[in-house]
N, C-alpha and C. Protein backbone atom coordinates (compact mmCIF):
# COMPACT_ATOMS: atom_id res chain seq x y z
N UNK A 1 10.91 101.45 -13.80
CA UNK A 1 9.70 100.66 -13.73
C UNK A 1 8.56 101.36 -14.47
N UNK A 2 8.48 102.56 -14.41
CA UNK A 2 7.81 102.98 -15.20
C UNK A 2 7.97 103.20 -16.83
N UNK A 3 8.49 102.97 -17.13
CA UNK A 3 8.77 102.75 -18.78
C UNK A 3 8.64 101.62 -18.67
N UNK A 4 8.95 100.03 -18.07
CA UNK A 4 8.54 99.17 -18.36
C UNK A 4 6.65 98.87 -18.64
N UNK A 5 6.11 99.54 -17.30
CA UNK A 5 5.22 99.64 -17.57
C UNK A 5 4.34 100.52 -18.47
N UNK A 6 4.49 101.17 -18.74
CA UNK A 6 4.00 102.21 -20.06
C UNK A 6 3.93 100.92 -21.27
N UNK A 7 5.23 100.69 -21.58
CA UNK A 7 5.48 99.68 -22.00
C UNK A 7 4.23 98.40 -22.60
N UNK A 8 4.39 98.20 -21.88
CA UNK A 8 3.64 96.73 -21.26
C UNK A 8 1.93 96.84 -21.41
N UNK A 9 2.02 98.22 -21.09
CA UNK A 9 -0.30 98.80 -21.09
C UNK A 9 0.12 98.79 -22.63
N UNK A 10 1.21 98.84 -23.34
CA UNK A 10 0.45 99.32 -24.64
C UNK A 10 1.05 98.11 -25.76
N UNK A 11 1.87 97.16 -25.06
CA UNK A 11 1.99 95.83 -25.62
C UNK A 11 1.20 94.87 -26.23
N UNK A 12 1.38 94.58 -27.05
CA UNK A 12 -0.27 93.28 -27.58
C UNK A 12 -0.30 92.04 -26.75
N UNK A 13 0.77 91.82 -26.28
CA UNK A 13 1.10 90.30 -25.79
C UNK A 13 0.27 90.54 -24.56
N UNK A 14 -1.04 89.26 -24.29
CA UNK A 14 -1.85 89.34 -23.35
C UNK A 14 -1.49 89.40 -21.61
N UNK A 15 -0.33 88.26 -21.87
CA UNK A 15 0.39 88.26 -20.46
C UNK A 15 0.85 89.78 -19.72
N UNK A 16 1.79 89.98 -20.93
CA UNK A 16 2.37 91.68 -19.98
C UNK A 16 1.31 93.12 -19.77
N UNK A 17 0.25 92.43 -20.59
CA UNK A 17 -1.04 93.61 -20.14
C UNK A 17 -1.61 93.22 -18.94
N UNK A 18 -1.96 91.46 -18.77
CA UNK A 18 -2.45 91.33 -17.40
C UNK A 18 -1.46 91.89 -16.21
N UNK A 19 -0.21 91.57 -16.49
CA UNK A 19 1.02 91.81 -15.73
C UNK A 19 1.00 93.11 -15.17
N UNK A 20 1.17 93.83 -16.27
CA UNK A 20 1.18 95.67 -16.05
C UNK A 20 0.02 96.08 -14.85
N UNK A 21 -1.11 95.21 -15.40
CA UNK A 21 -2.19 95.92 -14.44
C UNK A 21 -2.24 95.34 -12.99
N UNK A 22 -1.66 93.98 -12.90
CA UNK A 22 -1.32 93.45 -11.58
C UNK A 22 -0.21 94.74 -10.84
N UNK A 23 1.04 94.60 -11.76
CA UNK A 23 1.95 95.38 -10.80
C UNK A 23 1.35 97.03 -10.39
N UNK A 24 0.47 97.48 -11.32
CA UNK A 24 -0.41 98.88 -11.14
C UNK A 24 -0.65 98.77 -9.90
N UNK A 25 -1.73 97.83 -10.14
CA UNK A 25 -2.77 98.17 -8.90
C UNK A 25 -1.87 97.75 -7.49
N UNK A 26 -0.94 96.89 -7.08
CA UNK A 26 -0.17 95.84 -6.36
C UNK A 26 0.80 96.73 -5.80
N UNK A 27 1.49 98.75 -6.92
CA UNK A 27 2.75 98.72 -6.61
C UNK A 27 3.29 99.59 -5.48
N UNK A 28 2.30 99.96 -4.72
CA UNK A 28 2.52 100.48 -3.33
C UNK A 28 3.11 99.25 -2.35
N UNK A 29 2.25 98.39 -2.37
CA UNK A 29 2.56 96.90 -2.03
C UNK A 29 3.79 95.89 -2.09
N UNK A 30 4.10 96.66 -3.35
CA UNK A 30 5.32 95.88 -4.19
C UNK A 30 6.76 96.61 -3.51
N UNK A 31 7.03 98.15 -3.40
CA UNK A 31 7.44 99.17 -3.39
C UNK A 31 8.02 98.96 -1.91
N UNK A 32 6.96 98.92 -0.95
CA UNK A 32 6.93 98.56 0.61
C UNK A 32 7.93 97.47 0.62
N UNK A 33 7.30 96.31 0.08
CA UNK A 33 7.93 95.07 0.20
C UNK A 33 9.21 95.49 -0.30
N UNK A 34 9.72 95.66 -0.92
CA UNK A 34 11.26 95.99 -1.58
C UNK A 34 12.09 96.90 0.04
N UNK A 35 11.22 97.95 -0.01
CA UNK A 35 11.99 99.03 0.70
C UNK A 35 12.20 98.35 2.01
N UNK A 36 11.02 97.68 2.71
CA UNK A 36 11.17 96.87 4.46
C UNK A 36 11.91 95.96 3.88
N UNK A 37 11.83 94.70 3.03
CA UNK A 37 12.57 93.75 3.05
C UNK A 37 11.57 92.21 3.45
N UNK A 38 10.61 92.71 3.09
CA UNK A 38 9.69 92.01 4.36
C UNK A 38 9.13 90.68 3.10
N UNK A 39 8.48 89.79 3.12
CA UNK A 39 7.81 89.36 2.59
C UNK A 39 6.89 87.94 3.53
N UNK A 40 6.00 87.26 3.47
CA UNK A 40 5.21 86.15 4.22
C UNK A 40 5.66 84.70 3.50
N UNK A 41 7.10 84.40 3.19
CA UNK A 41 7.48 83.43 2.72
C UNK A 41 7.78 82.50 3.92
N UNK A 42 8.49 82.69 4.88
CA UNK A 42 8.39 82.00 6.09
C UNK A 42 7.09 81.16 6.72
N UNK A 43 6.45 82.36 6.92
CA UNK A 43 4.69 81.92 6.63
C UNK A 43 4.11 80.79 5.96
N UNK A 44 4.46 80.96 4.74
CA UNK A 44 4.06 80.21 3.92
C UNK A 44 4.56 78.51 4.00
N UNK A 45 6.17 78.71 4.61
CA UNK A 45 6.70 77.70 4.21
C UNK A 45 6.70 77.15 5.73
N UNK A 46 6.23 77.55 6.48
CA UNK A 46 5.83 76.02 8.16
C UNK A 46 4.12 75.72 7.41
N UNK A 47 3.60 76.73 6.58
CA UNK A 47 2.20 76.44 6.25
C UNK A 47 2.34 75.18 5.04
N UNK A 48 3.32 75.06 4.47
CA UNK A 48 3.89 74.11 3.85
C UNK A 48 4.02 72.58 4.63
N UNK A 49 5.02 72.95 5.20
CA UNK A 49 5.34 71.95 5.93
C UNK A 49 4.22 71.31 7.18
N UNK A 50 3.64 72.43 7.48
CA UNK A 50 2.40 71.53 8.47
C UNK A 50 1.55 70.70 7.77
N UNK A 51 1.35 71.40 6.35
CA UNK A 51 0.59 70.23 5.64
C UNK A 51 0.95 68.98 5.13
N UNK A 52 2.77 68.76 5.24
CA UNK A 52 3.08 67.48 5.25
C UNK A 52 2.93 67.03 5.97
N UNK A 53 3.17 67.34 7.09
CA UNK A 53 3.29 66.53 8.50
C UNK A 53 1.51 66.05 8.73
N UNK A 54 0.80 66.77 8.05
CA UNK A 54 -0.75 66.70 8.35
C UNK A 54 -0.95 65.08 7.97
N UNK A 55 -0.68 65.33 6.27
CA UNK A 55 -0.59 63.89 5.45
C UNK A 55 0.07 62.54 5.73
N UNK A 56 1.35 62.80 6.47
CA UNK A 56 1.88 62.24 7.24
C UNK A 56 1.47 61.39 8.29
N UNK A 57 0.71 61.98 8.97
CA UNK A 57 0.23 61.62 10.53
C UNK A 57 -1.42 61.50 10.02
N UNK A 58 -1.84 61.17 9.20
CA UNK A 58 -3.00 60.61 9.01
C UNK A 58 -3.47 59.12 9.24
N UNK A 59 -2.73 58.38 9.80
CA UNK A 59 -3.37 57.12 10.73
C UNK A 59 -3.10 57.25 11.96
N UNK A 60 -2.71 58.51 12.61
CA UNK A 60 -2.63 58.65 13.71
C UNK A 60 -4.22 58.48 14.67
N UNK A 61 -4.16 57.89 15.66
CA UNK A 61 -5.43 57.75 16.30
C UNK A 61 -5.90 59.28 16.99
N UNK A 62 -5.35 60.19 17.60
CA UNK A 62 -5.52 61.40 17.98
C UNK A 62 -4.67 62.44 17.73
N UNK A 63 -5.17 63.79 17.64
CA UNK A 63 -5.14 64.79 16.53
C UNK A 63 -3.70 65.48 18.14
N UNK A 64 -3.53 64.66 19.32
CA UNK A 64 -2.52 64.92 20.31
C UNK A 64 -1.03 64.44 19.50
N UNK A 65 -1.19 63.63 18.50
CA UNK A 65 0.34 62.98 18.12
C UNK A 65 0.70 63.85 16.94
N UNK A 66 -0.40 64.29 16.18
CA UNK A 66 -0.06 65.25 15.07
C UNK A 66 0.40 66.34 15.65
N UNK A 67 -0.03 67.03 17.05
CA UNK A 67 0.70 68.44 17.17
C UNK A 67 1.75 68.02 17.89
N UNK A 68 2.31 66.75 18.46
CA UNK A 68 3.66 66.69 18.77
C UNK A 68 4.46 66.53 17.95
N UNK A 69 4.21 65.57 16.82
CA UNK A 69 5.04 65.88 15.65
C UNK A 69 4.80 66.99 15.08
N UNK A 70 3.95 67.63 14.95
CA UNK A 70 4.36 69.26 14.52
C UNK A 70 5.67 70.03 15.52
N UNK A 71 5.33 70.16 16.55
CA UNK A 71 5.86 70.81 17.35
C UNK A 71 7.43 70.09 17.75
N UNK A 72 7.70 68.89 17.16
CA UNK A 72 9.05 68.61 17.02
C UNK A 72 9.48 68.71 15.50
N UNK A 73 9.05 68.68 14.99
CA UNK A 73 9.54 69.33 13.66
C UNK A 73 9.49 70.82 13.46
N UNK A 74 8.93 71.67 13.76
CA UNK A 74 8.77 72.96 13.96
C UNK A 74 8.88 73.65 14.66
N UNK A 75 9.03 73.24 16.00
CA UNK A 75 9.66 73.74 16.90
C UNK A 75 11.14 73.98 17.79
N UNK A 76 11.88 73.80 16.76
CA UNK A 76 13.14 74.35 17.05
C UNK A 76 14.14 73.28 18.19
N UNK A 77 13.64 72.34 18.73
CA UNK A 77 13.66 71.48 20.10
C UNK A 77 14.47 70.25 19.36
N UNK A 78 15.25 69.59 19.65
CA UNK A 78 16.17 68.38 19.07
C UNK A 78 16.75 67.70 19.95
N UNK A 79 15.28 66.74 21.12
CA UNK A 79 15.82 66.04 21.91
C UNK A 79 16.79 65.00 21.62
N UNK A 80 18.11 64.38 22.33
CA UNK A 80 18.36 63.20 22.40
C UNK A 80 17.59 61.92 22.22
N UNK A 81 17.80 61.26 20.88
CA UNK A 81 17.18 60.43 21.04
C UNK A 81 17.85 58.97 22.24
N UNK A 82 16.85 58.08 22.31
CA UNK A 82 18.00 57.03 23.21
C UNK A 82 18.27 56.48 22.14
N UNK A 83 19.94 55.59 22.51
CA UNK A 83 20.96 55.37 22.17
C UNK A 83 21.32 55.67 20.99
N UNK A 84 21.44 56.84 20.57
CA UNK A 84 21.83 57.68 19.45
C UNK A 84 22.90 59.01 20.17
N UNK A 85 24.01 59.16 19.71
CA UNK A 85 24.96 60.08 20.22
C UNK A 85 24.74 61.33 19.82
C-alpha cells in the first residue's frame, strides 16, 4: 500500500491524488476496519430501508402505523397471516 501510494502523491491524474490523500489521512481507519472486520453497512442498510418504508407509509394518518410497519419489516417477527399457511 505504500508504493501504491507514493505512487499516486506523485501521479498527474487528479483522481488518484485526491484518492492518495483520502486513503492518507483515513488509513488508521482503513487499517482497523480491515484488521476487526467491522464496517456500518448494516447500519446503513435498515437506514435504507426505513426510508422506504417512510415513503411508503406516507398517507398513513398516524406516525403509530409507520413504526408498526417498520417494526414488522425490521423486526425480525413473521406473524401468521389469517388464512395463509
Amino acid at each position: 500500500m505504500d508504493r501504491w501510494l507514493g505512487w499516486a502523491r506523485r501521479c498527474r491524474i487528479p483522481a488518484f491524488t485526491k484518492l492518495a490523500r483520502s486513503v492518507t489521512r483515513f488509513r488508521d481507519v482503513i487499517l482497523n476496519a480491515i484488521a476487526h472486520r467491522l464496517s456500518n453497512s448494516r447500519i446503513e442498510s435498515v437506514n435504507a430501508k426505513i426510508r422506504l418504508i417512510t415513503r411508503i407509509a406516507y398517507g398513513f394518518k398516524n406516525v403509530d402505523a409507520l413504526i408498526a410497519m417498520a417494526m414488522l419489516s425490521l423486526g425480525g417477527h413473521h406473524p401468521a397471516l389469517p388464512g395463509r399457511n
